[in-house]
N, C-alpha and C. Protein backbone atom coordinates (compact mmCIF):
# COMPACT_ATOMS: atom_id res chain seq x y z
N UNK A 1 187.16 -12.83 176.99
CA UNK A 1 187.63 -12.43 178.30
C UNK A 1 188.87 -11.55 178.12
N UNK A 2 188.60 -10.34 177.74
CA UNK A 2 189.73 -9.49 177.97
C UNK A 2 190.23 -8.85 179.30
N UNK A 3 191.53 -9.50 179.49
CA UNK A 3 192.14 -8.88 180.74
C UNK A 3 192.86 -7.23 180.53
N UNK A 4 192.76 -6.80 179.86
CA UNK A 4 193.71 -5.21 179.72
C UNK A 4 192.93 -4.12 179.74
N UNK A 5 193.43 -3.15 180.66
CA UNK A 5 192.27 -2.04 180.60
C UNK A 5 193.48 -1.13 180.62
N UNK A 6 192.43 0.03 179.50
CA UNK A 6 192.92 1.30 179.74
C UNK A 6 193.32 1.74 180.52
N UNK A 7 194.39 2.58 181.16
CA UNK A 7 193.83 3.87 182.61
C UNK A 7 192.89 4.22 182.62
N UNK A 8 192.32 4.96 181.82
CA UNK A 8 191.16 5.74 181.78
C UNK A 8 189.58 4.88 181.64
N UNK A 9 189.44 3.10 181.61
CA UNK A 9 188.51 2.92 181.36
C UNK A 9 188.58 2.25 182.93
N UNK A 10 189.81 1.58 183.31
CA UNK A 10 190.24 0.96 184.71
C UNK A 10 189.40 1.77 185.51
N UNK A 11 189.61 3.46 185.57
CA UNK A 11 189.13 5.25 186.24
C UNK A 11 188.05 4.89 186.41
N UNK A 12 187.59 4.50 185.14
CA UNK A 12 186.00 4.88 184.98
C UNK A 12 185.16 3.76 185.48
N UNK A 13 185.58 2.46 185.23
CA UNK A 13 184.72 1.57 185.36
C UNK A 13 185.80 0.39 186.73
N UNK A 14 186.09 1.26 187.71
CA UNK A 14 186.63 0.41 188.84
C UNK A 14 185.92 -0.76 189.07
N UNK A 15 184.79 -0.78 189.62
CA UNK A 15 184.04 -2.15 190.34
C UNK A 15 184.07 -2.95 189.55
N UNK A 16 183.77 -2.40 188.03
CA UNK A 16 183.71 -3.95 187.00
C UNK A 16 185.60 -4.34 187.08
N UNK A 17 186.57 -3.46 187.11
CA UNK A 17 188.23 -3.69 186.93
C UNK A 17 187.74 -5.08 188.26
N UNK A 18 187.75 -4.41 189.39
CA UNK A 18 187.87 -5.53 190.43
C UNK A 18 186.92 -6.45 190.63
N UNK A 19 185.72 -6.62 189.68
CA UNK A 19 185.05 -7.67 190.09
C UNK A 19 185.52 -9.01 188.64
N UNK A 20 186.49 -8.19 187.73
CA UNK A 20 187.15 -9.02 187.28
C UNK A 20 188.09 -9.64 187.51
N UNK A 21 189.05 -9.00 188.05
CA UNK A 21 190.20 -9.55 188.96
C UNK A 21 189.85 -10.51 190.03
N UNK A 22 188.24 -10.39 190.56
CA UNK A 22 188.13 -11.49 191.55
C UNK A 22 187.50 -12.80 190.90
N UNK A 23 186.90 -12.43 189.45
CA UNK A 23 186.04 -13.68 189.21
C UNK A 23 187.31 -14.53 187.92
N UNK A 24 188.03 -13.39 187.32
CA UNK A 24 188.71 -13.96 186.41
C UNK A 24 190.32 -14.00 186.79
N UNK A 25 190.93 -13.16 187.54
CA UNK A 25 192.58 -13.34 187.98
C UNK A 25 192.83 -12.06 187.66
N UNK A 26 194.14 -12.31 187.27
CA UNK A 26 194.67 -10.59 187.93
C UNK A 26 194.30 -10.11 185.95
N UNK A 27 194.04 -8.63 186.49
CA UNK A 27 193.93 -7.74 185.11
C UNK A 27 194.88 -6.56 185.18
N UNK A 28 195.65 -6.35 183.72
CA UNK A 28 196.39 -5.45 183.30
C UNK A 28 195.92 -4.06 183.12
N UNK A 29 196.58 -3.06 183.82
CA UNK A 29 196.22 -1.62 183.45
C UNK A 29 197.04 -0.96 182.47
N UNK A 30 196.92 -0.94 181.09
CA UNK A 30 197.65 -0.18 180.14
C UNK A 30 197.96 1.41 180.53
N UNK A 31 199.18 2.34 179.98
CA UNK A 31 198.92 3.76 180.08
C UNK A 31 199.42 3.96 178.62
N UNK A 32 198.94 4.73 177.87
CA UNK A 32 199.17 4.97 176.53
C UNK A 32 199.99 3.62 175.81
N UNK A 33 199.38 2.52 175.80
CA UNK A 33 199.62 1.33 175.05
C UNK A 33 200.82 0.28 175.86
N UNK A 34 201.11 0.65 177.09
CA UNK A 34 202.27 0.04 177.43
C UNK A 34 201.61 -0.90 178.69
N UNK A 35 202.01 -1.69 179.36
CA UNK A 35 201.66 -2.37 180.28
C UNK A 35 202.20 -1.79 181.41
N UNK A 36 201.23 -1.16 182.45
CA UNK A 36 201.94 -0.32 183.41
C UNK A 36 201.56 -1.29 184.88
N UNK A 37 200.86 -1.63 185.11
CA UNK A 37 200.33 -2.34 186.48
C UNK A 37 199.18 -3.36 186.27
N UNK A 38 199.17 -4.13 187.74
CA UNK A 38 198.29 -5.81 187.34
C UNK A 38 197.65 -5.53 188.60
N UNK A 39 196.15 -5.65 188.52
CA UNK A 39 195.66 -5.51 190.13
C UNK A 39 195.19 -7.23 190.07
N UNK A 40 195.56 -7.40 191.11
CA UNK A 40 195.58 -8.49 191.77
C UNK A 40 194.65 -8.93 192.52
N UNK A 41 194.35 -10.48 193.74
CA UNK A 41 193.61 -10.75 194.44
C UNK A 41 194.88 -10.19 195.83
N UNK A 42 193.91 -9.78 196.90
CA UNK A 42 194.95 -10.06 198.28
C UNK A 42 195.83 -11.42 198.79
N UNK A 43 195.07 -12.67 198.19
CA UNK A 43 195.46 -13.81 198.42
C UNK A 43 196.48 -14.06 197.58
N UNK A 44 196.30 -13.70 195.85
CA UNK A 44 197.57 -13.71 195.59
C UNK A 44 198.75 -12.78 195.76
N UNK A 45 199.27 -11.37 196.41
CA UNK A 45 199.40 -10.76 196.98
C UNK A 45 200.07 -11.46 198.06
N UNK A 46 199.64 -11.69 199.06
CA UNK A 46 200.42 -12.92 199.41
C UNK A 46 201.17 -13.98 199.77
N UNK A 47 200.75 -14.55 198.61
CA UNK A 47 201.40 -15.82 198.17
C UNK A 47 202.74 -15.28 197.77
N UNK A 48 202.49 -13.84 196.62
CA UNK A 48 203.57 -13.53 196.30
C UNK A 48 204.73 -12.76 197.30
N UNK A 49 204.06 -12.18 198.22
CA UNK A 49 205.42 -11.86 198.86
C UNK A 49 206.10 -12.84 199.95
N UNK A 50 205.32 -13.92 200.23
CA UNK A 50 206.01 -15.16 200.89
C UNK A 50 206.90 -15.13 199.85
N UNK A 51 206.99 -15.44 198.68
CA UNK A 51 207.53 -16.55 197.87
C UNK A 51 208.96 -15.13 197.70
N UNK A 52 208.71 -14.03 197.69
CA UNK A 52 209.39 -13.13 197.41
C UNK A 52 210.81 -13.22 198.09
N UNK A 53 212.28 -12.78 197.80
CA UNK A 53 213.77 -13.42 198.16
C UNK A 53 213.31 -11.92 199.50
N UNK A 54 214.34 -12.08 200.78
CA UNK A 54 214.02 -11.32 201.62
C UNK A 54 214.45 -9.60 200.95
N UNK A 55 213.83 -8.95 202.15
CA UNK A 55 214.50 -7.87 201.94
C UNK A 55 215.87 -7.51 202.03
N UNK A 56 216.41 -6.46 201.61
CA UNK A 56 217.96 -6.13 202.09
C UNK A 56 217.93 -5.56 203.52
N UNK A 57 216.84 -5.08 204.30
CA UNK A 57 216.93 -4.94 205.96
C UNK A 57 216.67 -6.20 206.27
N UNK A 58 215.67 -7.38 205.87
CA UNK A 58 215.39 -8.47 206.66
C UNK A 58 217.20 -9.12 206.43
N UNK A 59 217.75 -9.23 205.64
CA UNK A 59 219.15 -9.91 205.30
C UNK A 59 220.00 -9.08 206.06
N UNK A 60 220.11 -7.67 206.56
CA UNK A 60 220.70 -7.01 207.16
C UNK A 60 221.05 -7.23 208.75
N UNK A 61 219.19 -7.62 209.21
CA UNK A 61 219.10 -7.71 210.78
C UNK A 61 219.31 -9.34 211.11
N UNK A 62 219.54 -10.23 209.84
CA UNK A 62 219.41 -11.33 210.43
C UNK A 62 220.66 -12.15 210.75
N UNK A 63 220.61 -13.05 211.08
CA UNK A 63 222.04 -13.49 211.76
C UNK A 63 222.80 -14.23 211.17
N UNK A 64 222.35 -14.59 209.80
CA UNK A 64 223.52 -14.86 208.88
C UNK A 64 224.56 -14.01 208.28
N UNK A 65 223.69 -12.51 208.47
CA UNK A 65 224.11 -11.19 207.79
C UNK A 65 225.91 -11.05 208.78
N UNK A 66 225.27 -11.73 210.21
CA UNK A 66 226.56 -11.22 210.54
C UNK A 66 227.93 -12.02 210.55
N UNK A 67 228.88 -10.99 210.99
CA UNK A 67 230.20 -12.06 211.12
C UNK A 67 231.43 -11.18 211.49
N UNK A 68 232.48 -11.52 211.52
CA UNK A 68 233.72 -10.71 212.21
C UNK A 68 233.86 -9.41 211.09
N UNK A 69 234.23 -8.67 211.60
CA UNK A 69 234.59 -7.28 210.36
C UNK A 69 235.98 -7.11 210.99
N UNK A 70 236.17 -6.81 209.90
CA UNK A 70 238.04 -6.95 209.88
C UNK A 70 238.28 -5.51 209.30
N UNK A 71 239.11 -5.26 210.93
CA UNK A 71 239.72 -4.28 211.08
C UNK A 71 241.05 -3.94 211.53
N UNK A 72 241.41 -2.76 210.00
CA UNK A 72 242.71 -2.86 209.95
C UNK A 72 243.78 -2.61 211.33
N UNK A 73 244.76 -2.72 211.42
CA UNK A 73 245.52 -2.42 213.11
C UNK A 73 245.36 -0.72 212.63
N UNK A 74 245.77 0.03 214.23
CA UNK A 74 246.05 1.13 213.86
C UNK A 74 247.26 1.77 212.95
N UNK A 75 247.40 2.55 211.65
CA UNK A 75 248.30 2.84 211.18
C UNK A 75 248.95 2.36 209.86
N UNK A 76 247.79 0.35 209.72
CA UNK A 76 248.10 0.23 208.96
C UNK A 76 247.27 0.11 208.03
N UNK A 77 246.10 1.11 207.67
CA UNK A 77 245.06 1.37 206.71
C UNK A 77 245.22 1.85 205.62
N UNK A 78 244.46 2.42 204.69
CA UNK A 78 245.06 2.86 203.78
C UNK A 78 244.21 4.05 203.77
N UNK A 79 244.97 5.77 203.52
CA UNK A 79 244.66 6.40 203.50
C UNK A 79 244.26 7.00 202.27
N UNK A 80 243.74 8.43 201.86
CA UNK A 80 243.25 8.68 200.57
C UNK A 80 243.50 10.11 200.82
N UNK A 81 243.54 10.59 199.88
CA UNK A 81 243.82 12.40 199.73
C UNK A 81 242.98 12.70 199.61
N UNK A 82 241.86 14.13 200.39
CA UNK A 82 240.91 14.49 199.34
C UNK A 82 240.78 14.51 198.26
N UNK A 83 239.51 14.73 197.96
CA UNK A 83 238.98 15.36 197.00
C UNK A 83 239.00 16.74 196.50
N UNK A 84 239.82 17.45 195.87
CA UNK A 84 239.48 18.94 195.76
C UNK A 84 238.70 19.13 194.84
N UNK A 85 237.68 19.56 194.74
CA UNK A 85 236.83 20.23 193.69
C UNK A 85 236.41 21.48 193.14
């Protein structure tokens, strides 16, 4: 049961790539000897992005994200000189 396919044999022989991935689990797509991508089932797919930590917009919009922002009085900030370049 070899899980690793070429690019070029993945290209050639798709239906057998995915009718392995459905009967045997996920299979590896090599590109010149390296491990480049894993096609997967949708179900695991998923599973995995439930399990996945949120996004940085879902953490952004949510309401832990927020809280007081502290802002300096007028005058007493700290300023910066340009940049000349």
């Amino acid at each position: 049961m070899n899980n690793h396919w070429a690019v070029q044999d993945a290209k050639a022989k798709f239906s057998e790539l995915l009718n392995a991935c459905l009967e045997q689990g996920p299979q590896v797509v090599t590109k010149r000897g390296h491990e480049t991508a894993v096609l997967i089932t949708i179900k695991e797919w998923n599973t995995l992005k439930k399990l996945a930590k949120p996004s940085l917009k879902t953490l952004l919009l949510s309401e832990e994200a927020r809280g007081e922002l502290v802002v300096p009085k007028r005058g007493q900030g700290v300023s910066r000189k340009p940049v000349k370049l």
